[in-house]
PDB file of N, CA and C in Angstrom:
ATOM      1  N   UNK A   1      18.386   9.889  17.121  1.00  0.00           N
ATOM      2  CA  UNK A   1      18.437  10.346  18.511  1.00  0.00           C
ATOM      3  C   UNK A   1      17.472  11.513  18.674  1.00  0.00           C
ATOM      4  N   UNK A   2      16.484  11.869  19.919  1.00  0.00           N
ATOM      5  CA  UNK A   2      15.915  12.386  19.643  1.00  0.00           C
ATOM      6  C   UNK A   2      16.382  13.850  20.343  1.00  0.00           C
ATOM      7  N   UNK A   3      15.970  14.857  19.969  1.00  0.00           N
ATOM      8  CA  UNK A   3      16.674  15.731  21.180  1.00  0.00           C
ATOM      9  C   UNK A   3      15.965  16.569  21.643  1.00  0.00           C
ATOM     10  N   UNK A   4      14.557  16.099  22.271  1.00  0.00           N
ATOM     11  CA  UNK A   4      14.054  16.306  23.583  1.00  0.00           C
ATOM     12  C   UNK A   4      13.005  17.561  23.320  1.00  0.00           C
ATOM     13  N   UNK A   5      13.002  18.003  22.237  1.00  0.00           N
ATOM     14  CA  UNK A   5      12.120  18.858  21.660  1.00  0.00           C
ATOM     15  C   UNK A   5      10.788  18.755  21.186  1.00  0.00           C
ATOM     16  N   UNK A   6      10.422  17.145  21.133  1.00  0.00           N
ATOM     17  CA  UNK A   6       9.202  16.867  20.650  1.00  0.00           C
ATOM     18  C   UNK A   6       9.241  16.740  19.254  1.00  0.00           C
ATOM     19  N   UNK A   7      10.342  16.995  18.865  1.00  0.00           N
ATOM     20  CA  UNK A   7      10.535  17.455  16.684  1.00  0.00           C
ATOM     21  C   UNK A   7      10.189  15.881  16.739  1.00  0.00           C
ATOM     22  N   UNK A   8      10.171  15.302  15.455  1.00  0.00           N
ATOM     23  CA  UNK A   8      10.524  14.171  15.133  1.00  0.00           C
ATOM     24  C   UNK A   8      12.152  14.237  14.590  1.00  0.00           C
ATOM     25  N   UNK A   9      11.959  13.232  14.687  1.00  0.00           N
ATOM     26  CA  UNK A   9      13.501  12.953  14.231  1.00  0.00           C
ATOM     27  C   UNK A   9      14.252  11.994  13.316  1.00  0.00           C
ATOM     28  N   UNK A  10      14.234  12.301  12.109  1.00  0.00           N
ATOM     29  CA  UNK A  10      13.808  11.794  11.239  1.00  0.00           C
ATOM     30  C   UNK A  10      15.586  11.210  10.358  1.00  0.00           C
ATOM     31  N   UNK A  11      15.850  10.245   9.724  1.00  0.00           N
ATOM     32  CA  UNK A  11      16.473   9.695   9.544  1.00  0.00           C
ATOM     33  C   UNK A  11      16.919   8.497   7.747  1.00  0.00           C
ATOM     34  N   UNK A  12      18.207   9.189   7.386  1.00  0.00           N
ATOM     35  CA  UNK A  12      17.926   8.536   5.777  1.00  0.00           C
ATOM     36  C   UNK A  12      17.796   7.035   6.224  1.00  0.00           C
ATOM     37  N   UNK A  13      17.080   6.526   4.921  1.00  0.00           N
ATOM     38  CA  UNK A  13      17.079   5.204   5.121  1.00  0.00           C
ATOM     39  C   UNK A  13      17.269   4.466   3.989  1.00  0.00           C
ATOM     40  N   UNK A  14      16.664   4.996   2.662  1.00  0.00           N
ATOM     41  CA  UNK A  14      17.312   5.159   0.934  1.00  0.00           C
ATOM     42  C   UNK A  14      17.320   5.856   0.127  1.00  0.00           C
ATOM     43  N   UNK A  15      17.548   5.537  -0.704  1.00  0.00           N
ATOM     44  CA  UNK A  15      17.675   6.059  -1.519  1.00  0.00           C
ATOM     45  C   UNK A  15      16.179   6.539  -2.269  1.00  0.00           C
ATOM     46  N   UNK A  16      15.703   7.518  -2.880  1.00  0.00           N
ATOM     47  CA  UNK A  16      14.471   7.833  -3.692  1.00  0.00           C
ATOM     48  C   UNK A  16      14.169   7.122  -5.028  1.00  0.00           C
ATOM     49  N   UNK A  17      15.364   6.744  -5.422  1.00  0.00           N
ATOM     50  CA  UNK A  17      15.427   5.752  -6.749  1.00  0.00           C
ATOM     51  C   UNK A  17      15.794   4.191  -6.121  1.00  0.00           C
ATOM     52  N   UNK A  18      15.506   4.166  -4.992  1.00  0.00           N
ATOM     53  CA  UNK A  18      15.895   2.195  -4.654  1.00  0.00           C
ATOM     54  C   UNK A  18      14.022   2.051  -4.500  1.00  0.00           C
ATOM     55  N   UNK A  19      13.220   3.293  -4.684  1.00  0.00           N
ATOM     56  CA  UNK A  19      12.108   2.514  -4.470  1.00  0.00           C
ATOM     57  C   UNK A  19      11.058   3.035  -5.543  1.00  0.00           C
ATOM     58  N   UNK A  20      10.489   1.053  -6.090  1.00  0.00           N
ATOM     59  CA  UNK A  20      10.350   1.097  -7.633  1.00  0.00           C
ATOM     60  C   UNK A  20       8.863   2.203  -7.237  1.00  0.00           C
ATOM     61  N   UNK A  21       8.642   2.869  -8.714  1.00  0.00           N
ATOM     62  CA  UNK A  21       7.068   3.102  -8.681  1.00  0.00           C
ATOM     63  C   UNK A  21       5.875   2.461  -8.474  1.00  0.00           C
ATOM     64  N   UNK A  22       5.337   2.624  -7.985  1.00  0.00           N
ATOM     65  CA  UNK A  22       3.698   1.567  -7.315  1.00  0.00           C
ATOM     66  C   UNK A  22       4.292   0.494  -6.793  1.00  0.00           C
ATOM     67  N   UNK A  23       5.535   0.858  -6.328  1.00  0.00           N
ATOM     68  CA  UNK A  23       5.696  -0.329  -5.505  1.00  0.00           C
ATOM     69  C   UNK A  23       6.518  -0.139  -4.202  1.00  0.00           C
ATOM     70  N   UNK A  24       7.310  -1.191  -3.805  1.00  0.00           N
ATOM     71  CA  UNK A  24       7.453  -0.798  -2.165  1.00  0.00           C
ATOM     72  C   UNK A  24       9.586  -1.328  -2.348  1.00  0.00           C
ATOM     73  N   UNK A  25       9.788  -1.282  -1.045  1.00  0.00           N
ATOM     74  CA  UNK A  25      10.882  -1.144  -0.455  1.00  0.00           C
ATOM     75  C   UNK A  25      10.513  -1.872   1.321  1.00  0.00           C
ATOM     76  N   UNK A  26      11.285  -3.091   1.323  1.00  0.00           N
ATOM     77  CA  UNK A  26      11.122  -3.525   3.188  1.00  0.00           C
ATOM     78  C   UNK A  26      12.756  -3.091   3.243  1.00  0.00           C
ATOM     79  N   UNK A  27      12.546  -2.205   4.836  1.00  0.00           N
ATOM     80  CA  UNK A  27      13.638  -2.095   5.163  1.00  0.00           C
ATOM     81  C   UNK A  27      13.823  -2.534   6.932  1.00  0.00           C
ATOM     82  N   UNK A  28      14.792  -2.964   7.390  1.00  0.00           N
ATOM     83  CA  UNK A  28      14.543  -2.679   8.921  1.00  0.00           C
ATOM     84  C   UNK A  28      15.509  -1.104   9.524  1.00  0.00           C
ATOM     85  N   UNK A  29      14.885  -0.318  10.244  1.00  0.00           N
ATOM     86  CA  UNK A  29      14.946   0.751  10.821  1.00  0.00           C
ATOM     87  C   UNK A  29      14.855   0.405  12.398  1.00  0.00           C
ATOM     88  N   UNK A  30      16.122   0.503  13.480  1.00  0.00           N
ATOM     89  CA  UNK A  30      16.201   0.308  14.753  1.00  0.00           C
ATOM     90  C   UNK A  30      15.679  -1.069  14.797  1.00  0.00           C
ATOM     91  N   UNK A  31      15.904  -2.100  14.237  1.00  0.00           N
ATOM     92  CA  UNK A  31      14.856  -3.125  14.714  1.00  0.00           C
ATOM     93  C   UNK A  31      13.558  -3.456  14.272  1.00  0.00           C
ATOM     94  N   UNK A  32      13.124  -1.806  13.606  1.00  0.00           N
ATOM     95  CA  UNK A  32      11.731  -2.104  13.186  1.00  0.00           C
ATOM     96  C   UNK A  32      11.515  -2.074  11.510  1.00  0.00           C
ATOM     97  N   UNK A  33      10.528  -3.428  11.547  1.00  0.00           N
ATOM     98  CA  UNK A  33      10.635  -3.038  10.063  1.00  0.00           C
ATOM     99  C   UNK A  33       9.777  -2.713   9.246  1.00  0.00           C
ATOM    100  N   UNK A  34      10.249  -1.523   7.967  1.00  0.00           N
ATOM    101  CA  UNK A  34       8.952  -0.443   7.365  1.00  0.00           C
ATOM    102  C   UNK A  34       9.170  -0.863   5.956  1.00  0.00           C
ATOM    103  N   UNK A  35       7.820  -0.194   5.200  1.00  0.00           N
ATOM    104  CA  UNK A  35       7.711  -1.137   4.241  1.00  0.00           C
ATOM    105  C   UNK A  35       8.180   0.862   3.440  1.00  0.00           C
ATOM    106  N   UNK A  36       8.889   1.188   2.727  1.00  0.00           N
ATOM    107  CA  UNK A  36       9.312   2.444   1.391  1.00  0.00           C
ATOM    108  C   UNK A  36       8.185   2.283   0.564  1.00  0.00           C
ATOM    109  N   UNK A  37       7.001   2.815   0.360  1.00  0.00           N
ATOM    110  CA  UNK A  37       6.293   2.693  -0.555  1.00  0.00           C
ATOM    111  C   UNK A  37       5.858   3.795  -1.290  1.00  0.00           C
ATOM    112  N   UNK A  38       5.970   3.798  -2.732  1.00  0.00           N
ATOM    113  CA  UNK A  38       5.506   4.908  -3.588  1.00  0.00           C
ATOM    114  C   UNK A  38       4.599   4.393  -4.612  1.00  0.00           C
ATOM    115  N   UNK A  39       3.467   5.503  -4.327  1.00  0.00           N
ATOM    116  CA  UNK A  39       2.005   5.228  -5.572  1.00  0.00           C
ATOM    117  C   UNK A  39       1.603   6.661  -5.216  1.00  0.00           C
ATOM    118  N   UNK A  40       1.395   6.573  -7.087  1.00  0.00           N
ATOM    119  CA  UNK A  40       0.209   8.134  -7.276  1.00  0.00           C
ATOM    120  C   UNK A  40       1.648   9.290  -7.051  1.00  0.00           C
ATOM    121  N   UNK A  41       2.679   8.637  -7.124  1.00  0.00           N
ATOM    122  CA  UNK A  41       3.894   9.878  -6.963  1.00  0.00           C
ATOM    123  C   UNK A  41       4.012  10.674  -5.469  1.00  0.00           C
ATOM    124  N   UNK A  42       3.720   9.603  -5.135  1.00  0.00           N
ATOM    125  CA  UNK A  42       3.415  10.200  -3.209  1.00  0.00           C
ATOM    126  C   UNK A  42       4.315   8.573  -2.325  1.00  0.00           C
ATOM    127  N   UNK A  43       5.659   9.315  -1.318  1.00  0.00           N
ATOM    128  CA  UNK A  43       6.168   8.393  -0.709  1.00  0.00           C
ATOM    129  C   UNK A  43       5.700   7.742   0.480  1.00  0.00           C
ATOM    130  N   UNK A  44       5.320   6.954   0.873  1.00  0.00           N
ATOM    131  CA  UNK A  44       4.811   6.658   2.706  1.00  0.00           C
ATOM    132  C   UNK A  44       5.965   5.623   3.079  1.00  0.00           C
ATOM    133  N   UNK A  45       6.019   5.438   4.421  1.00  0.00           N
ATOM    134  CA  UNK A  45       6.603   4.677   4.947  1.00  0.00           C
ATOM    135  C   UNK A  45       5.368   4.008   6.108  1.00  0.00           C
ATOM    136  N   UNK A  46       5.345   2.767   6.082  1.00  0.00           N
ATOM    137  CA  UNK A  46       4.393   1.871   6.892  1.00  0.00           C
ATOM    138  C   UNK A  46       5.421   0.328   7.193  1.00  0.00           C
ATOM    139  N   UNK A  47       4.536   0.013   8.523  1.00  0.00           N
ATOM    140  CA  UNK A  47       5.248  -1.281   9.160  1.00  0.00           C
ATOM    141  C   UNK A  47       5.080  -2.270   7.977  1.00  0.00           C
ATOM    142  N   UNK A  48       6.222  -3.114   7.980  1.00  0.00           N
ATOM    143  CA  UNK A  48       6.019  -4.155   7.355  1.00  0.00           C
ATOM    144  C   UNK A  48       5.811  -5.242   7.336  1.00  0.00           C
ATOM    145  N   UNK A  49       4.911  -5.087   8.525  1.00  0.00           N
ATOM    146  CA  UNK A  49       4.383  -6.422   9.036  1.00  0.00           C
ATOM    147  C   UNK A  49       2.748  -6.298   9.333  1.00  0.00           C
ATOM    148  N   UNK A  50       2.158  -6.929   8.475  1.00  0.00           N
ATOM    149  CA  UNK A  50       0.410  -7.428   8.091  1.00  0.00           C
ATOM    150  C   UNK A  50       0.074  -7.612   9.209  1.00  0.00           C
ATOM    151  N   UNK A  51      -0.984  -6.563   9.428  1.00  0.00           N
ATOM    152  CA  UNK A  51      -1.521  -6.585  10.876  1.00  0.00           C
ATOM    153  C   UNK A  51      -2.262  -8.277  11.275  1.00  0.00           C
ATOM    154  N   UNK A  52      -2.552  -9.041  10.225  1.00  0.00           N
ATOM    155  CA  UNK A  52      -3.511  -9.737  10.262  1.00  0.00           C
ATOM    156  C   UNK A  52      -2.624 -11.456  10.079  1.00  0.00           C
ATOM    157  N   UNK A  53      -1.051 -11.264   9.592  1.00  0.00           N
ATOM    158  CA  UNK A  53      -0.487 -12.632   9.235  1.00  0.00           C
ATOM    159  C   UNK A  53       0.768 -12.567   9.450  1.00  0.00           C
ATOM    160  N   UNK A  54       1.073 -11.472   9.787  1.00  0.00           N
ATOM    161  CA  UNK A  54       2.642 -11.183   9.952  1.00  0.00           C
ATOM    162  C   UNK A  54       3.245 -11.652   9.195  1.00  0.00           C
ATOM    163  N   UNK A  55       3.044 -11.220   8.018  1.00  0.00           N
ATOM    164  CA  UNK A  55       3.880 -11.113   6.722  1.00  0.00           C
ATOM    165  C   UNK A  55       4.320  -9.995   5.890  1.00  0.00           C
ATOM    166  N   UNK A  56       5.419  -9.847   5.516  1.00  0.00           N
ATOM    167  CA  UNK A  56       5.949  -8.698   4.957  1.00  0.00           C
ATOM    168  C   UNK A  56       4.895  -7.902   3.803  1.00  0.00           C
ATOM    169  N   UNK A  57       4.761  -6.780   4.458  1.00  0.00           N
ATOM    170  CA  UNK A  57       3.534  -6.114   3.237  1.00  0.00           C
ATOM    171  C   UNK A  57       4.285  -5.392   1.775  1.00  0.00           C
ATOM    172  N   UNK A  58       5.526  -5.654   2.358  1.00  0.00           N
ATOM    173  CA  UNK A  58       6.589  -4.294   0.739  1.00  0.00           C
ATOM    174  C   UNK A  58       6.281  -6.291   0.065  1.00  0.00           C
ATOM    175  N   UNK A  59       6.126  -7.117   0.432  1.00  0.00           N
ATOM    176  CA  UNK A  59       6.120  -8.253  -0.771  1.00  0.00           C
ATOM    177  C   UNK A  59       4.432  -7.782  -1.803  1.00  0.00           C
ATOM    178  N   UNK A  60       3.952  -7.339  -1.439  1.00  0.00           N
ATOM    179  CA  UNK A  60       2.832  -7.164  -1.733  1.00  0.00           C
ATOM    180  C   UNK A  60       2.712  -6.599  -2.904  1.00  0.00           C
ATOM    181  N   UNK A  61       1.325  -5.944  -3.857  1.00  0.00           N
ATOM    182  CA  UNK A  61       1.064  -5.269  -4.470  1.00  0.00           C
ATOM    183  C   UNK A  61       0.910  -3.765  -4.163  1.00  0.00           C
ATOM    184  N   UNK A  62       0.910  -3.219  -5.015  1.00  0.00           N
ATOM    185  CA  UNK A  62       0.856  -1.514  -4.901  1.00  0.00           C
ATOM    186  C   UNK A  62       0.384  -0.876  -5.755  1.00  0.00           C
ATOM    187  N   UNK A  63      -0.945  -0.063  -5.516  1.00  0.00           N
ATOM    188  CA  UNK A  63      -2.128   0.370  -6.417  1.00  0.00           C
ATOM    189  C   UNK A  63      -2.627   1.427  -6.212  1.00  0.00           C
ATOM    190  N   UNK A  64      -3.472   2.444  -6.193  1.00  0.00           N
ATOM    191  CA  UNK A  64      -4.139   3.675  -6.142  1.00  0.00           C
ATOM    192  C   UNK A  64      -3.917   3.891  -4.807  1.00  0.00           C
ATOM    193  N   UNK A  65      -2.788   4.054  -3.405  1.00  0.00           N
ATOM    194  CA  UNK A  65      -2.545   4.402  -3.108  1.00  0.00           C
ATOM    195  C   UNK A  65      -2.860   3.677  -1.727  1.00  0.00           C
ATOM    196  N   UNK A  66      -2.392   1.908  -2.337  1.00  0.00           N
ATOM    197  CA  UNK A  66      -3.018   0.817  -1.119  1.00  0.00           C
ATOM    198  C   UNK A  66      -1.467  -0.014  -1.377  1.00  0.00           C
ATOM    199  N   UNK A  67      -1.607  -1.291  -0.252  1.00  0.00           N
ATOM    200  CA  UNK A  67      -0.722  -1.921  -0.201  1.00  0.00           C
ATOM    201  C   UNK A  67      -1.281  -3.544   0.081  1.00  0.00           C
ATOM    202  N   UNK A  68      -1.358  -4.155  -1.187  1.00  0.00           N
ATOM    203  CA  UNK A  68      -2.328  -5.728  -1.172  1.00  0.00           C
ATOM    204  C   UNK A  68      -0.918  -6.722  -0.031  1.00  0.00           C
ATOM    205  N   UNK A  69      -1.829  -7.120   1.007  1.00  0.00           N
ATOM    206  CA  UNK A  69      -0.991  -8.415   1.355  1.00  0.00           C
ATOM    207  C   UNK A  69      -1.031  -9.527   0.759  1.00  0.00           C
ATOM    208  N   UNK A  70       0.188 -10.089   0.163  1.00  0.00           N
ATOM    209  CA  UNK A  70      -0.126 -11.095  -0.906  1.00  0.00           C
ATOM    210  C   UNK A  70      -0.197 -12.541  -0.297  1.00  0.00           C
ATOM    211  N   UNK A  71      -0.361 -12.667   1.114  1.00  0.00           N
ATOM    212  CA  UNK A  71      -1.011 -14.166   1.659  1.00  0.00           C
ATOM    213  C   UNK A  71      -2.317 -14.363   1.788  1.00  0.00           C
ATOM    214  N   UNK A  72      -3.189 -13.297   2.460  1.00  0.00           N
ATOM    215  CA  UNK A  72      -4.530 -13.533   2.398  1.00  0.00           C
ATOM    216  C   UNK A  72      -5.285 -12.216   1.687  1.00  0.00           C
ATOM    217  N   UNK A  73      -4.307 -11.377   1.162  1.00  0.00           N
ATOM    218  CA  UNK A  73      -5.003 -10.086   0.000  1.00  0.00           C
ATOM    219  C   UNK A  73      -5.606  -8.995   0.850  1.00  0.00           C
ATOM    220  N   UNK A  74      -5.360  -8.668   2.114  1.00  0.00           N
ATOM    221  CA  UNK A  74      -6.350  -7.705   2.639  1.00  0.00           C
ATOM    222  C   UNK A  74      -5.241  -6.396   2.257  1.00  0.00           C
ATOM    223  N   UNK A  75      -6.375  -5.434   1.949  1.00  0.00           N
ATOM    224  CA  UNK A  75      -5.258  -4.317   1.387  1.00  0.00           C
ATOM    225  C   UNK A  75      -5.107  -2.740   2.855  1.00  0.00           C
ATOM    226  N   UNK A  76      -4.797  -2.140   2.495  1.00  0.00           N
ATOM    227  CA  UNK A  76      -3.918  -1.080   3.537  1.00  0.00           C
ATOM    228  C   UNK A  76      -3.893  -0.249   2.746  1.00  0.00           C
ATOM    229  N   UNK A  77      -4.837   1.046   3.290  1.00  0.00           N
ATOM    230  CA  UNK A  77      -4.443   2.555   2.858  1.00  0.00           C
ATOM    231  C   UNK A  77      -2.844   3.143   3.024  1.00  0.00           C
ATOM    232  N   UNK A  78      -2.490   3.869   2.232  1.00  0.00           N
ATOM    233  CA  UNK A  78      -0.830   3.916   2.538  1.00  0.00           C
ATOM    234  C   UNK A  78      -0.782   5.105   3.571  1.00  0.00           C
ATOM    235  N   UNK A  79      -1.922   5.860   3.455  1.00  0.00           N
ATOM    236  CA  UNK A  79      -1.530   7.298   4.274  1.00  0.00           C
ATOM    237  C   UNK A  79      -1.710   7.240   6.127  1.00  0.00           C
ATOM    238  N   UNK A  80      -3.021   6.068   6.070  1.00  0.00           N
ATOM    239  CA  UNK A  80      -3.308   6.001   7.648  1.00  0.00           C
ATOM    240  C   UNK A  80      -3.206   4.482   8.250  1.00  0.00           C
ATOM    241  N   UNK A  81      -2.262   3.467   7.054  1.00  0.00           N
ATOM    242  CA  UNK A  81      -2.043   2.002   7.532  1.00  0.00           C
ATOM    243  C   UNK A  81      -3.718   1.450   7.779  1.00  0.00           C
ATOM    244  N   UNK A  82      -4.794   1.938   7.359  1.00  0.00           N
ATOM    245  CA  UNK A  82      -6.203   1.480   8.159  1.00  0.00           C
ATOM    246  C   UNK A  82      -6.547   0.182   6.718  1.00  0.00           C
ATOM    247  N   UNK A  83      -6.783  -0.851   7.386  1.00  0.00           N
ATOM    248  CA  UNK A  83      -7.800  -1.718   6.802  1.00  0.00           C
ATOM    249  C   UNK A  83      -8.378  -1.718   5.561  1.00  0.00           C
ATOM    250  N   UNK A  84      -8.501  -2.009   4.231  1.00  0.00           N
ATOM    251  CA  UNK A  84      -9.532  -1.627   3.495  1.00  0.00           C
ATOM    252  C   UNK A  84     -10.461  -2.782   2.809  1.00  0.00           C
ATOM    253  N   UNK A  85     -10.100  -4.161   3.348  1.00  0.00           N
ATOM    254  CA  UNK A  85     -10.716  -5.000   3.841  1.00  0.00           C
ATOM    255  C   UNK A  85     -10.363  -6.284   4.022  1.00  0.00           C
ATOM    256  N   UNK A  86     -11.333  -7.129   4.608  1.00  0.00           N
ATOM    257  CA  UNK A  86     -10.840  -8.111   5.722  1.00  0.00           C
ATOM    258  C   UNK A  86      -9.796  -8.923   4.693  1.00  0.00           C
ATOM    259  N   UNK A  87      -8.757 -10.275   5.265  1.00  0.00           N
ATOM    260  CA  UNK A  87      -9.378 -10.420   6.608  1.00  0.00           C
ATOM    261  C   UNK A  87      -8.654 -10.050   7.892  1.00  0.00           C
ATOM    262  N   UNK A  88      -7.884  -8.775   7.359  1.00  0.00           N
ATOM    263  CA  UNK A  88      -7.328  -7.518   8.314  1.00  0.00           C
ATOM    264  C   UNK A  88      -8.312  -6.661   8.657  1.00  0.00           C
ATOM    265  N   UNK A  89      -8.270  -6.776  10.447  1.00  0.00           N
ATOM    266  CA  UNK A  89      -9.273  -5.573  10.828  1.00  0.00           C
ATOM    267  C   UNK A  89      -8.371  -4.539  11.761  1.00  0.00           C
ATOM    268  N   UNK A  90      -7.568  -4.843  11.706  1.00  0.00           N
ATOM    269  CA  UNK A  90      -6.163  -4.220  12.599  1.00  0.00           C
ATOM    270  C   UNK A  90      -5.445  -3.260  11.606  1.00  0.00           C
ATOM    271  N   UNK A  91      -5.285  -1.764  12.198  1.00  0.00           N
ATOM    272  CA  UNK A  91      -4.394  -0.964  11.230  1.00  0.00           C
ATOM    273  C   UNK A  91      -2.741  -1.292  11.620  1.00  0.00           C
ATOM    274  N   UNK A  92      -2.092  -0.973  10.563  1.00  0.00           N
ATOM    275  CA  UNK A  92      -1.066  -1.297  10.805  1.00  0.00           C
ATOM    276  C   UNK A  92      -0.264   0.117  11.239  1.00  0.00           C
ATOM    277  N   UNK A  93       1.436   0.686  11.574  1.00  0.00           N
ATOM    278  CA  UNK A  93       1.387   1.790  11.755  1.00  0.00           C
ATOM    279  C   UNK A  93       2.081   2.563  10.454  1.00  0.00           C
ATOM    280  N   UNK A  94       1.864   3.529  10.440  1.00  0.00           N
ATOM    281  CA  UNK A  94       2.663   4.656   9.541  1.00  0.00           C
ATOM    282  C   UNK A  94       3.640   5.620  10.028  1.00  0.00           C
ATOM    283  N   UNK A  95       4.309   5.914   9.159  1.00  0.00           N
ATOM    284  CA  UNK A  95       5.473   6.917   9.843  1.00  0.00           C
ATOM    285  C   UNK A  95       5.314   8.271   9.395  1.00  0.00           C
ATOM    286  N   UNK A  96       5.997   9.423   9.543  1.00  0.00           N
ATOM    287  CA  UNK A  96       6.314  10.160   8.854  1.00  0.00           C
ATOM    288  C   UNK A  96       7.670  10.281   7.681  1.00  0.00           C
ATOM    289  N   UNK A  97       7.249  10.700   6.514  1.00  0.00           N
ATOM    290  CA  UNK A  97       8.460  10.651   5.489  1.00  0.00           C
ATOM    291  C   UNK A  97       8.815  12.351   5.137  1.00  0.00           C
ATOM    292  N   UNK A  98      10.093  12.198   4.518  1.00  0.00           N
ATOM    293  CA  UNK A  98      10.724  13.607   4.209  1.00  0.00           C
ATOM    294  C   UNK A  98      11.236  13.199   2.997  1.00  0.00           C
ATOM    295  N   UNK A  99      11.454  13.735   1.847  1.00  0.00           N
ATOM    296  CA  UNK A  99      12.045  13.813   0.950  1.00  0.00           C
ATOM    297  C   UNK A  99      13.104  15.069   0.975  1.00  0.00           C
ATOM    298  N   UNK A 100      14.442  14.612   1.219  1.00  0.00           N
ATOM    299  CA  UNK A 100      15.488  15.333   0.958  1.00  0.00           C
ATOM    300  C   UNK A 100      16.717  15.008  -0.143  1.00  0.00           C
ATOM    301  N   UNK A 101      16.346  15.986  -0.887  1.00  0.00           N
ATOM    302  CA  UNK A 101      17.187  15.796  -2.597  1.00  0.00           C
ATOM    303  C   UNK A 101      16.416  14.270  -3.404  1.00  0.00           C
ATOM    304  N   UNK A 102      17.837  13.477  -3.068  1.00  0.00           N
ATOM    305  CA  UNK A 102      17.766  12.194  -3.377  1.00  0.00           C
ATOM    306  C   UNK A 102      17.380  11.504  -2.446  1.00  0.00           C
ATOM    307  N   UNK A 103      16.858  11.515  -1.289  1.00  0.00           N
ATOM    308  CA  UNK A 103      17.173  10.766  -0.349  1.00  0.00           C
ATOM    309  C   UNK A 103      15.806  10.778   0.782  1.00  0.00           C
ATOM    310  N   UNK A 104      15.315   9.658   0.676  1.00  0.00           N
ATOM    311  CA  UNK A 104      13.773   9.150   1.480  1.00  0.00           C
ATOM    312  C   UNK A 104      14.254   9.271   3.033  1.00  0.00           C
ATOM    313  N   UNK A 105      13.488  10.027   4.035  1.00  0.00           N
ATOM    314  CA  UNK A 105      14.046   9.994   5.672  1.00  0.00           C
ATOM    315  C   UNK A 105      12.693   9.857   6.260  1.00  0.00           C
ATOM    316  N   UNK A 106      13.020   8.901   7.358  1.00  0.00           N
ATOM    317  CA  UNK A 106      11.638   8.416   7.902  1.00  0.00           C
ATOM    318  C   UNK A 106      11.788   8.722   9.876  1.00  0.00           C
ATOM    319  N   UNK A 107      10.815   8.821  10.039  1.00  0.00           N
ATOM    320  CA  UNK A 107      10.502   9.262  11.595  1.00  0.00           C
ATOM    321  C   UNK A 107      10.104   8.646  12.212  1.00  0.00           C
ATOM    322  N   UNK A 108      10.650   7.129  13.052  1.00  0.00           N
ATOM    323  CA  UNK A 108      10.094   6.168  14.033  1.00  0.00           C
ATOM    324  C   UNK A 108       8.807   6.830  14.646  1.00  0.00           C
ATOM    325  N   UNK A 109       8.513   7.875  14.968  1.00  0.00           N
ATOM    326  CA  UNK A 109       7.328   8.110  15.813  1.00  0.00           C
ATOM    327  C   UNK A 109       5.851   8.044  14.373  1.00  0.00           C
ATOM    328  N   UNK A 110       5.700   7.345  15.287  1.00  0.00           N
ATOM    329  CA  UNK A 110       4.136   6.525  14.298  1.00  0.00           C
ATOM    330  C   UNK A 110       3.536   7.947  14.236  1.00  0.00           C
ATOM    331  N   UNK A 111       2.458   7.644  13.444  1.00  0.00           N
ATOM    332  CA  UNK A 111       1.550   8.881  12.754  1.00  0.00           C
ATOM    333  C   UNK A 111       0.245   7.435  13.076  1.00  0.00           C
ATOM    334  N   UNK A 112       0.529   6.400  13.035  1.00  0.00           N
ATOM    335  CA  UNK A 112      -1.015   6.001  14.401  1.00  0.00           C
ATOM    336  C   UNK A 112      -0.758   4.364  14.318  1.00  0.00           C
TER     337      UNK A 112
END
């Protein structure tokens, strides 16, 4: 809920240990669904849906700090969802993440 301040508003969603290393986590959040991803020891949260096939991107690979779609392979920076090549030319969106204790919290308001 947001409360009108402009904050984000940010929300648990798992656990910090439900999501493997260099790899991902699909969750749905309000309806929407984000892919938990950790590489390089850094958490992001991004849509989980392939700008380019609409296919789940947490099925994917997870590498130096990308996210391979494993139907047609186009990969995704984790920090700005952007392209890193075809045959996705569409960014996908990103969220903001919080790490509190144990516990991954993510912020519906896109970061782009």
């Amino acid at each position: 809920m947001s409360t009108g301040t402009g904050a984000a508003a940010f929300r648990r969603v798992c656990a910090l240990a439900d999501v493997p290393d260099e790899g991902a986590l699909g969750l749905e959040v309000d309806d929407t669904p984000i892919a938990v991803v950790r590489s390089e020891g850094q958490v992001y949260a991004i849509s989980d849906v392939c700008s380019h096939a609409e296919v789940a991107l947490s099925e994917g690979d997870v590498e130096d700090g990308t996210i391979e779609c494993w139907l047609h392979g186009s990969c995704f920076d984790l920090a700005s969802g952007k392209p890193i090549n075809p045959p996705a030319t569409r960014p996908v969106a990103t969220y903001p993440v919080k790490i509190d204790g144990d516990d991954v919290l993510v912020s519906l308001d896109k970061n782009s």
